[in-house]
Protein backbone atom coordinates (compact mmCIF):
# COMPACT_ATOMS: atom_id res chain seq x y z
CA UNK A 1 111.33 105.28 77.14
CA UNK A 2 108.02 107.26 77.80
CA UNK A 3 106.53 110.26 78.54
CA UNK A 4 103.81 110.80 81.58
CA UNK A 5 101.94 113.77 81.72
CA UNK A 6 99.63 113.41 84.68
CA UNK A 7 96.80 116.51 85.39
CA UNK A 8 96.27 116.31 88.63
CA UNK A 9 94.58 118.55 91.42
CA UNK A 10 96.66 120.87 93.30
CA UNK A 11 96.36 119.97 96.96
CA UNK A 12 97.06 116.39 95.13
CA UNK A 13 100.55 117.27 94.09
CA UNK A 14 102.42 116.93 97.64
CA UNK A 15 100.77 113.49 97.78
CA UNK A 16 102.02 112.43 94.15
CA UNK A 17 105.95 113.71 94.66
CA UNK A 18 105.73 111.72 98.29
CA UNK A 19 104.76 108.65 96.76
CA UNK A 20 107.17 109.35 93.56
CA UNK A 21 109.87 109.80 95.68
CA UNK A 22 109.26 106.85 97.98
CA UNK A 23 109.80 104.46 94.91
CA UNK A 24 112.51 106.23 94.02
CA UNK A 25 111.83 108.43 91.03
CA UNK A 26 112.95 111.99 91.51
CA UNK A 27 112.75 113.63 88.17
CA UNK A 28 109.47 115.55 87.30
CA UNK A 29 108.07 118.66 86.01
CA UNK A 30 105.31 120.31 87.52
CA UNK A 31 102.86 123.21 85.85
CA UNK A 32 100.21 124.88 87.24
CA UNK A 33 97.53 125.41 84.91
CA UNK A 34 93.72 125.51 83.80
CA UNK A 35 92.11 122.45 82.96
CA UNK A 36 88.52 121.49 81.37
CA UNK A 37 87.86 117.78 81.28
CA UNK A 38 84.86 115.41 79.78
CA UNK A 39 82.76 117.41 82.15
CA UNK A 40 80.31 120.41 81.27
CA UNK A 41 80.34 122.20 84.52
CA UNK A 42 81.96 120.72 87.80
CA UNK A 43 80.05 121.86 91.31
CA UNK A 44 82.79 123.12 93.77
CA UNK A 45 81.54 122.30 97.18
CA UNK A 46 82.62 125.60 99.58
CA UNK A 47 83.65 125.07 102.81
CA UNK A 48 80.50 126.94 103.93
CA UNK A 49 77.88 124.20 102.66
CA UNK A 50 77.66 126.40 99.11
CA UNK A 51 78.79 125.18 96.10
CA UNK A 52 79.76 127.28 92.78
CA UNK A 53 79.87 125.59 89.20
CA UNK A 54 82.95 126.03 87.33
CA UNK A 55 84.26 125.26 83.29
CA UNK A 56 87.87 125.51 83.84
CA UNK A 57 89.21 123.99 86.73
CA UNK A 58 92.97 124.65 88.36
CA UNK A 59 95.15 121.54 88.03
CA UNK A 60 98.75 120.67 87.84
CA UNK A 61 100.03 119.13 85.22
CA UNK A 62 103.07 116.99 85.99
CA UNK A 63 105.68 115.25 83.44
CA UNK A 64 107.84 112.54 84.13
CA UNK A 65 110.52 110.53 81.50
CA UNK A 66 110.40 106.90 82.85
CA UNK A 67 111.94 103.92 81.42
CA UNK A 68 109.43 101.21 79.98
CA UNK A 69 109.79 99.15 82.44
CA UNK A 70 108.92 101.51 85.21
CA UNK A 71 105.19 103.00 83.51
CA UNK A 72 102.96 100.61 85.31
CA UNK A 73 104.47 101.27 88.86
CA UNK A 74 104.54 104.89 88.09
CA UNK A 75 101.00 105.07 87.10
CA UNK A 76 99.30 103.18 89.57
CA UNK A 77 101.69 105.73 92.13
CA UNK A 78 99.89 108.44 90.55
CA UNK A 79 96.31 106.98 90.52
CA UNK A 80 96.64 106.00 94.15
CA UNK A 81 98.43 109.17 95.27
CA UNK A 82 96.33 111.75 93.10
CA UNK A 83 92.49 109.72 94.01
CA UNK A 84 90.06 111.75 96.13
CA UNK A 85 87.34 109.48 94.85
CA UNK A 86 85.66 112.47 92.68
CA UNK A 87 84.62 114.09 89.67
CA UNK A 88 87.82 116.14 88.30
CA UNK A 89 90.80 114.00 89.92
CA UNK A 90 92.43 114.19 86.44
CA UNK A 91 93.69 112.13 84.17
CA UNK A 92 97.10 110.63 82.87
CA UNK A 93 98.59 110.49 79.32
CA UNK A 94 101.63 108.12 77.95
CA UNK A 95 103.27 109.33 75.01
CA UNK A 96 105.97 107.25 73.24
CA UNK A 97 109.78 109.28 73.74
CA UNK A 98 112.30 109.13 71.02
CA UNK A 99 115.42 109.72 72.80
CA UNK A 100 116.76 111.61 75.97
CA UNK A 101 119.81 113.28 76.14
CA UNK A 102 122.25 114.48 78.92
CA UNK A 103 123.41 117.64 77.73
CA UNK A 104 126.47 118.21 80.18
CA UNK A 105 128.03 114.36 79.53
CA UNK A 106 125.98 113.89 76.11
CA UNK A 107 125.08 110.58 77.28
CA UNK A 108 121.64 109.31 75.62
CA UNK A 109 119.10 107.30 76.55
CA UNK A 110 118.43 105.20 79.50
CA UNK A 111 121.78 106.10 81.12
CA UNK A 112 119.88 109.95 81.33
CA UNK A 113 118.28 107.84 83.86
């Protein structure tokens, strides 16, 4: 069992539950927060042909419990769902996960699936 935690931008998020969803993985939990990467400054292109450099960057940070099995698919889901092609698309990190646990049945592990 794993844990994903994907940071991803905003207006990327519909795209990533779409595509989550399509392969049948519903469970996920989605943060909004502030986000500074590998890069010094990022340059924000406006909609009016200005631009305005920024440190901290919004992003959402989505986390997802996936059997071991299932990482690959889920990442490459991600990646393809979350790419605009540019500087500050985000990044994804897989963390080993102990044990899960259904609180209402007690069941653990992959039957919390």
């Amino acid at each position: 069992m794993k844990k994903i935690e994907a940071f991803v931008r905003p207006e990327r998020l519909n795209d990533v539950k779409k595509s989550l969803l399509k392969m049948g993985h519903r469970s996920m939990i989605n943060y909004d927060i502030w986000y500074r990467g590998t890069e010094n400054e990022i340059d924000q292109h406006q909609g009016s042909g200005s631009s305005s450099f920024h440190d901290f960057m919004p992003k959402v940070k989505i986390e997802l419990m996936v059997k071991d099995e299932s990482v690959q698919n889920i990442v490459d889901t991600i990646c393809d769902s979350a790419c605009s092609g540019h500087i500050g698309d985000g990044k994804i990190f897989i963390l080993p996960a102990e044990e899960a646990i259904r609180i209402q049945t007690k069941e653990t592990g992959d039957a919390v699936f």
